[in-house]
Protein backbone atom coordinates (compact mmCIF):
# COMPACT_ATOMS: atom_id res chain seq x y z
CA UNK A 1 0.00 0.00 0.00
CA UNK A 2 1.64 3.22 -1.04
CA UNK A 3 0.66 7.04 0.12
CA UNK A 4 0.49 10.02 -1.78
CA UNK A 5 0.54 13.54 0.09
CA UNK A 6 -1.69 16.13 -1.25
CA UNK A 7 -2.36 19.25 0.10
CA UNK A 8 -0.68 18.26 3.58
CA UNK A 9 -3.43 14.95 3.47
CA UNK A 10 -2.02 11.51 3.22
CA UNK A 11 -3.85 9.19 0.63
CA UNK A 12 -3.68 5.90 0.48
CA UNK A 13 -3.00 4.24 -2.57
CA UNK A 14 -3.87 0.59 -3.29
CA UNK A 15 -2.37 -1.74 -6.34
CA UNK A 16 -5.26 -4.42 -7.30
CA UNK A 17 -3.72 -6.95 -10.68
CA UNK A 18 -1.53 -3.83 -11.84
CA UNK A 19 -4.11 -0.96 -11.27
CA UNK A 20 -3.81 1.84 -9.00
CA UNK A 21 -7.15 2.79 -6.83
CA UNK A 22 -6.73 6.03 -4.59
CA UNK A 23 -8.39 5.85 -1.02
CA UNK A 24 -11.82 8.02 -1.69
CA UNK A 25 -12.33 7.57 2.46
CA UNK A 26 -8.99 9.59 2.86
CA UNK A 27 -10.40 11.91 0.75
CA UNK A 28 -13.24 12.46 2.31
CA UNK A 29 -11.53 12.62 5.61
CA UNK A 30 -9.20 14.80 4.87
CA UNK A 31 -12.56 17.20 3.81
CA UNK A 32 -14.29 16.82 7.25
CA UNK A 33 -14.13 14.64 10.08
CA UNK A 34 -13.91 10.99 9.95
CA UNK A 35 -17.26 10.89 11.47
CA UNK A 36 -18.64 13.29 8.63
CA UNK A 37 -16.58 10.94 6.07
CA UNK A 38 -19.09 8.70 5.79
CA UNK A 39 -21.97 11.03 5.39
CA UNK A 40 -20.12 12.78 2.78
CA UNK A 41 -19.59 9.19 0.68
CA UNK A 42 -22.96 8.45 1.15
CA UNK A 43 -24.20 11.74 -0.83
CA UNK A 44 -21.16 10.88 -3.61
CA UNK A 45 -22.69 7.58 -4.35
CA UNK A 46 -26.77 8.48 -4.26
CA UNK A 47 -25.52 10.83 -7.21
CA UNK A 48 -26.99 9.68 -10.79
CA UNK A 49 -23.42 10.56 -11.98
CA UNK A 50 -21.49 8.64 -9.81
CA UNK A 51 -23.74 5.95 -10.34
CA UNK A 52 -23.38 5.72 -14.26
CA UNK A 53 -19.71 6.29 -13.92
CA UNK A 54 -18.95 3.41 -11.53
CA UNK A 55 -21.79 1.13 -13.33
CA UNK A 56 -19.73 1.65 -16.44
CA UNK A 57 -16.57 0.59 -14.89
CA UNK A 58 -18.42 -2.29 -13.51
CA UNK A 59 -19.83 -3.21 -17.40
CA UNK A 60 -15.80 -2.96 -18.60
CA UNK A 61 -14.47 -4.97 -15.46
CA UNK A 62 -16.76 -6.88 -13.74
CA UNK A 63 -17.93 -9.95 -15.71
CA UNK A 64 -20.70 -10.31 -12.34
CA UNK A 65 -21.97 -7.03 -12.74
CA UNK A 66 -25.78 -7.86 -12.00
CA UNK A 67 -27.14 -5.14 -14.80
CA UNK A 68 -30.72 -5.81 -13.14
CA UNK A 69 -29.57 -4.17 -9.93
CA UNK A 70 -27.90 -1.86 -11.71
CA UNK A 71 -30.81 -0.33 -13.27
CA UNK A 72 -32.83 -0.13 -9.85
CA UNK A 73 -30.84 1.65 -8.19
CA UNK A 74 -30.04 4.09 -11.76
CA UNK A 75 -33.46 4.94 -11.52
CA UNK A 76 -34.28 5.83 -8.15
CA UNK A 77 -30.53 8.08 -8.52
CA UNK A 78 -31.31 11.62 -7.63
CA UNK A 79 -34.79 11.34 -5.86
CA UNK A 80 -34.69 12.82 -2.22
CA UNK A 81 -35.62 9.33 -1.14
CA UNK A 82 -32.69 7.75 -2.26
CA UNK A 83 -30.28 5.94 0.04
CA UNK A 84 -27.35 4.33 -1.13
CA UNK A 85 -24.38 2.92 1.05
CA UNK A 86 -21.09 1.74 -0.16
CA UNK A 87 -22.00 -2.36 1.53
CA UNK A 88 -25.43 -2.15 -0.23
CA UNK A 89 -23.79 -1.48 -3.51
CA UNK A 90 -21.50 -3.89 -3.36
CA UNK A 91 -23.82 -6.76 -1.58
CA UNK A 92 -26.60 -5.72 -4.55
CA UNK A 93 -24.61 -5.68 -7.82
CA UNK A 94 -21.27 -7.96 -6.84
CA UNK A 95 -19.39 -5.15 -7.56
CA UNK A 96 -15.80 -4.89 -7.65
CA UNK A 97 -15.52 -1.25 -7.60
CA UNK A 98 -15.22 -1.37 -3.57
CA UNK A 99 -11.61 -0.51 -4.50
CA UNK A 100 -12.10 2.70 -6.08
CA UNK A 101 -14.46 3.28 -3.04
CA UNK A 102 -11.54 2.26 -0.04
């Protein structure tokens, strides 16, 4: 596991089969409080944006990517009702993308 300093923050950087993934908790953390972390994930992945971006990196590298539950939770993306966390994601779809989300 290597680290990467920006802005006076250290991020952690993880190697997965020869690809780098960078530490979005870190990031958040390094925005608020590691109790406000979480929260601030939370909102990230709910977005219909982050949601077609990491479903399309799920189509290119996940040959389990359940397209079904995919296109649930695409839908309800953006409604005030929405709730998303980073274990239902990954529970829902078998998604590999838990590294980008470390």
């Amino acid at each position: 596991m290597a680290k990467i300093n920006v802005k006076d923050t250290e991020i952690t950087i993880i190697s997965v089969e020869e690809r780098d993934y960078i530490s979005l908790t870190d990031m958040a953390n390094a925005k608020e409080s590691e109790s406000r972390a979480a929260d601030i994930i939370k909102n990230w992945i709910r977005a219909r944006y982050t949601l077609e971006f990491l479903g399309t990196w799920e189509q290119i590298n996940n040959p389990n990517f359940k397209v079904v539950e995919f296109d649930h939770f695409k839908s309800q993306a953006g409604l005030p009702s929405f709730v998303l966390s980073v274990s239902e994601w990954v529970e829902k779809i078998q998604s590999r993308s838990v590294f980008l989300l470390v």
